[in-house]
C-alpha atoms as a PDB file:
ATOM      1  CA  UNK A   1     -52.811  17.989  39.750  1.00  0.00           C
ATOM      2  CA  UNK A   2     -54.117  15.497  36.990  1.00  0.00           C
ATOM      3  CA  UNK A   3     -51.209  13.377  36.299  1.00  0.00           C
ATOM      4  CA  UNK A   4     -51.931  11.929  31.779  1.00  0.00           C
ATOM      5  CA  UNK A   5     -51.593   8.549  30.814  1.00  0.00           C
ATOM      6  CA  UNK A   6     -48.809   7.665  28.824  1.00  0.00           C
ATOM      7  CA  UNK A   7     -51.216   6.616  26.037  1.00  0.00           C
ATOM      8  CA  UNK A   8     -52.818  10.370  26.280  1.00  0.00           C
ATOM      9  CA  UNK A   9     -49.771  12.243  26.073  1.00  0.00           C
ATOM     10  CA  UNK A  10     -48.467   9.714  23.466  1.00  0.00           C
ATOM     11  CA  UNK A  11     -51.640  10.098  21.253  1.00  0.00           C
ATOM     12  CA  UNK A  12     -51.509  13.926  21.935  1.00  0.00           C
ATOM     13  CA  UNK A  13     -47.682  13.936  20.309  1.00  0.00           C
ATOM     14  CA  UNK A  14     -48.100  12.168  17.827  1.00  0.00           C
ATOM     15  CA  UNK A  15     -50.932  14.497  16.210  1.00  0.00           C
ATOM     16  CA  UNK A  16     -49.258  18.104  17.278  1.00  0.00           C
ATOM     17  CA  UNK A  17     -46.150  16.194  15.201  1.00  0.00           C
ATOM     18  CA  UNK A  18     -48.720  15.576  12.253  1.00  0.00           C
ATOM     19  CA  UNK A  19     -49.947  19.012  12.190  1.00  0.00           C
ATOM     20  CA  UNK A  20     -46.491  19.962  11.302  1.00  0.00           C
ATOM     21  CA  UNK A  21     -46.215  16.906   8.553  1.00  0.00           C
ATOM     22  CA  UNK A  22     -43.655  15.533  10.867  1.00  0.00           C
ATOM     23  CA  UNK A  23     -43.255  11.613  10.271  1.00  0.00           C
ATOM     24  CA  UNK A  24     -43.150   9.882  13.578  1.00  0.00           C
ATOM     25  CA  UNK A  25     -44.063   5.917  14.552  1.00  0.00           C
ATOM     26  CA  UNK A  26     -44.678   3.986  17.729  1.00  0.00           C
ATOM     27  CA  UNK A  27     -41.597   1.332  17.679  1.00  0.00           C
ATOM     28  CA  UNK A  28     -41.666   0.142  21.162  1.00  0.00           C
ATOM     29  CA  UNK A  29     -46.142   0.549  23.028  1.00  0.00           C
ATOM     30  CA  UNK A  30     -45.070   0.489  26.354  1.00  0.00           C
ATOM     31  CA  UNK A  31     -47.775   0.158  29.250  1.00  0.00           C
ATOM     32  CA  UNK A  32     -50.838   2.768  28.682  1.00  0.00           C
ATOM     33  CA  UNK A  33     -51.115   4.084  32.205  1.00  0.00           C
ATOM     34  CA  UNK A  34     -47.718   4.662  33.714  1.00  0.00           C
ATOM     35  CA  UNK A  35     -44.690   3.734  30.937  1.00  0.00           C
ATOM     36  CA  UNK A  36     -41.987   6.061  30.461  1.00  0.00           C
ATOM     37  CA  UNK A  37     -41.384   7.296  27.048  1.00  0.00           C
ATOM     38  CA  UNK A  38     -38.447   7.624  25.095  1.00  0.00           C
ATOM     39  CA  UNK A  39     -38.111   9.637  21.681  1.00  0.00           C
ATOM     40  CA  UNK A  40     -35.544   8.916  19.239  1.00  0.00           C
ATOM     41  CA  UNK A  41     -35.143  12.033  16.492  1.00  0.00           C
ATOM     42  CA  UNK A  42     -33.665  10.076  13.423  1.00  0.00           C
ATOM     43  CA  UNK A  43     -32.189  13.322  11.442  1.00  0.00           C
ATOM     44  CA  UNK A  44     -32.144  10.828   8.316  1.00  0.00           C
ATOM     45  CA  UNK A  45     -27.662  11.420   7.701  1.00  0.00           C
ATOM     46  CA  UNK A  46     -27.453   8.283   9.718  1.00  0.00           C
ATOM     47  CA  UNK A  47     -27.225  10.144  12.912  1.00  0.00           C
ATOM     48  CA  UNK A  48     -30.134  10.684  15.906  1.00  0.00           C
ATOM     49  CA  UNK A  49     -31.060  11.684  19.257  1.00  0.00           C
ATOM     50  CA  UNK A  50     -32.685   9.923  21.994  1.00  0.00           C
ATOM     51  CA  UNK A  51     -34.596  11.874  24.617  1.00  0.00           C
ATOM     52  CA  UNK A  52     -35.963  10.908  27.968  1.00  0.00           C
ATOM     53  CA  UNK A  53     -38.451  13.305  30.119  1.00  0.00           C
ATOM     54  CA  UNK A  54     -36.544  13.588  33.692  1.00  0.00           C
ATOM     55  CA  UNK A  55     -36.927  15.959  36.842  1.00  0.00           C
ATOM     56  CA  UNK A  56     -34.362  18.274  36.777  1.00  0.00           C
ATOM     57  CA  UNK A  57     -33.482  19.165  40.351  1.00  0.00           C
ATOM     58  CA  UNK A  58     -32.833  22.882  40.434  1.00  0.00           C
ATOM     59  CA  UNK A  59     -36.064  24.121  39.025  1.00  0.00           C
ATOM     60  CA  UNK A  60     -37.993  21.095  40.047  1.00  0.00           C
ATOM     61  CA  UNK A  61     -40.146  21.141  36.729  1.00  0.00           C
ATOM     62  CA  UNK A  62     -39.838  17.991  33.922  1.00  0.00           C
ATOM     63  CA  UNK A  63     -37.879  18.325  31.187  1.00  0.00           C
ATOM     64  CA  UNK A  64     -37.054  16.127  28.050  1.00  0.00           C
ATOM     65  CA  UNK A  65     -33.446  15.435  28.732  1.00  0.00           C
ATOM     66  CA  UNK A  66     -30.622  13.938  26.196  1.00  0.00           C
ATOM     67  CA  UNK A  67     -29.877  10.357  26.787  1.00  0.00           C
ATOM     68  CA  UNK A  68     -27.699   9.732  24.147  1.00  0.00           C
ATOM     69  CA  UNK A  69     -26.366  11.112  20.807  1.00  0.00           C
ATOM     70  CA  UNK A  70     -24.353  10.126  17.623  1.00  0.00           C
ATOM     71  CA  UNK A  71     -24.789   7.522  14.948  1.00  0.00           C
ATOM     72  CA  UNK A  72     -28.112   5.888  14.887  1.00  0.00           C
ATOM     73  CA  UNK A  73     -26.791   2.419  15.558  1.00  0.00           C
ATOM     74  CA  UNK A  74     -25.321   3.579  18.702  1.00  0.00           C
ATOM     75  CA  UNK A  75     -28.411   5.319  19.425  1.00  0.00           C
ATOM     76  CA  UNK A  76     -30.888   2.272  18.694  1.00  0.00           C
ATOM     77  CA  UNK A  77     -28.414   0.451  21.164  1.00  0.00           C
ATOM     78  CA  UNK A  78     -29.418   3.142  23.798  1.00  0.00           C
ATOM     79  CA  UNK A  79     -32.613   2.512  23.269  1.00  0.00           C
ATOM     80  CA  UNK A  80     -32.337  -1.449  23.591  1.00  0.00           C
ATOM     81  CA  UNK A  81     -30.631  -1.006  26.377  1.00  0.00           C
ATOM     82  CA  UNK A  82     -33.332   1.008  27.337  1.00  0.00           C
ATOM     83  CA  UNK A  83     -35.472  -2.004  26.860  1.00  0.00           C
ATOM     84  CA  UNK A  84     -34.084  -4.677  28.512  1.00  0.00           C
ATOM     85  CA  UNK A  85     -34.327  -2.726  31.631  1.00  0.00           C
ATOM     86  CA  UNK A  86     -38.072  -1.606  31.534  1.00  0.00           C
ATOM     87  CA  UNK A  87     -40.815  -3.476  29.286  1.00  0.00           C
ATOM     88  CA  UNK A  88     -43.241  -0.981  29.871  1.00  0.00           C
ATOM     89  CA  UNK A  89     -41.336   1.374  27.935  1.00  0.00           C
ATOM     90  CA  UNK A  90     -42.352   3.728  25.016  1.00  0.00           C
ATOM     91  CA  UNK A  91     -40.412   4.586  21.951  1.00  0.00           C
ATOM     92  CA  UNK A  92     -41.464   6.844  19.527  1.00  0.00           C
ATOM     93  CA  UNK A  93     -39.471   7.703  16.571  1.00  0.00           C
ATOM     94  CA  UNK A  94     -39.958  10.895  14.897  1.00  0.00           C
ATOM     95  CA  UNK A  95     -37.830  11.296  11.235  1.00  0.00           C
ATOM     96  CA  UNK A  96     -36.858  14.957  10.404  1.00  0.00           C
ATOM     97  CA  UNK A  97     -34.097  16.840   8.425  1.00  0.00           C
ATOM     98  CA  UNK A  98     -34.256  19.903   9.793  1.00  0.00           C
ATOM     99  CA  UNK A  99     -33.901  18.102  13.503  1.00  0.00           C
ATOM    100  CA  UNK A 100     -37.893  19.092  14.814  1.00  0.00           C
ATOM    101  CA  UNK A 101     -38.939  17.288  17.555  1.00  0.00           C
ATOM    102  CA  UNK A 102     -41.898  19.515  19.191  1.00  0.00           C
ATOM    103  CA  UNK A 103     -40.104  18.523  22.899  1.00  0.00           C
ATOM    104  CA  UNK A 104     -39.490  22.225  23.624  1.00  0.00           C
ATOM    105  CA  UNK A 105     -43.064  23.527  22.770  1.00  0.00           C
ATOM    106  CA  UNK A 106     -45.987  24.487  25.086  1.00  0.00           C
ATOM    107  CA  UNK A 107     -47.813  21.381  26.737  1.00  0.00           C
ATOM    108  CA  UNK A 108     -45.253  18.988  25.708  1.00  0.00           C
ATOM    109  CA  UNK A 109     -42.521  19.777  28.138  1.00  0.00           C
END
C-alpha cells in the first residue's frame, strides 16, 4: 500500500478542518516526505491536548494517541520537548471550544 507524505496528509487536514470552520495553523513544518506529526487541540480555557499517530499493538492499525494533557503551558512544553528530539517534526494547532479535532473521522485515522 501507498504510504502519503506528511505534506499530503497535512494539506488534506487542514482543509477537512476548514470545511468545518475549524481554525487550525502550521506552528512547527516538519520534513515533507517522512516527519511525524503532532496536533495540539487548544480548547481556548487555557487548557489543550496534544496527539501523536502511533501503532497500537493489539489491533495493529494507527491510531492518534494522547501524548499529553492539561494546561496549555504544560502542553506547549510537550511539544518542545517534542522538538528538541526530532526537527523534522510537524505541529499543527487546531483552536476549538467545543474540543473538535477531526482525528477520529474516516481517512484521518
Amino acid at each position: 500500500m501507498a504510504r502519503l507524505t506528511a505534506r499530503f496528509w497535512v494539506d488534506a487536514y487542514l482543509a477537512r478542518l476548514r470545511m468545518y470552520d475549524i481554525p487550525a495553523f502550521v506552528v512547527a513544518h516538519g520534513d515533507d516526505t517522512g516527519g511525524a506529526v503532532l496536533v495540539k487541540l487548544a480548547t481556548l480555557d487555557g487548557n489543550a491536548v496534544l496527539f501523536q499517530r502511533t501503532f497500537d499493538l493489539m489491533s495493529g492499525e494507527r491510531v492518534w494517541a494522547e501524548l499529553s494533557k492539561g494546561a496549555e503551558r504544560d502542553v506547549d512544553e510537550a511539544v518542545s520537548r517534542q522538538r528538541s528530539f526530532d526537527p523534522d517534526l510537524w505541529v499543527i494547532e487546531v483552536e476549538d471550544r467545543a474540543g473538535r479535532h477531526l482525528l477520529d473521522q474516516e481517512g484521518l485515522a
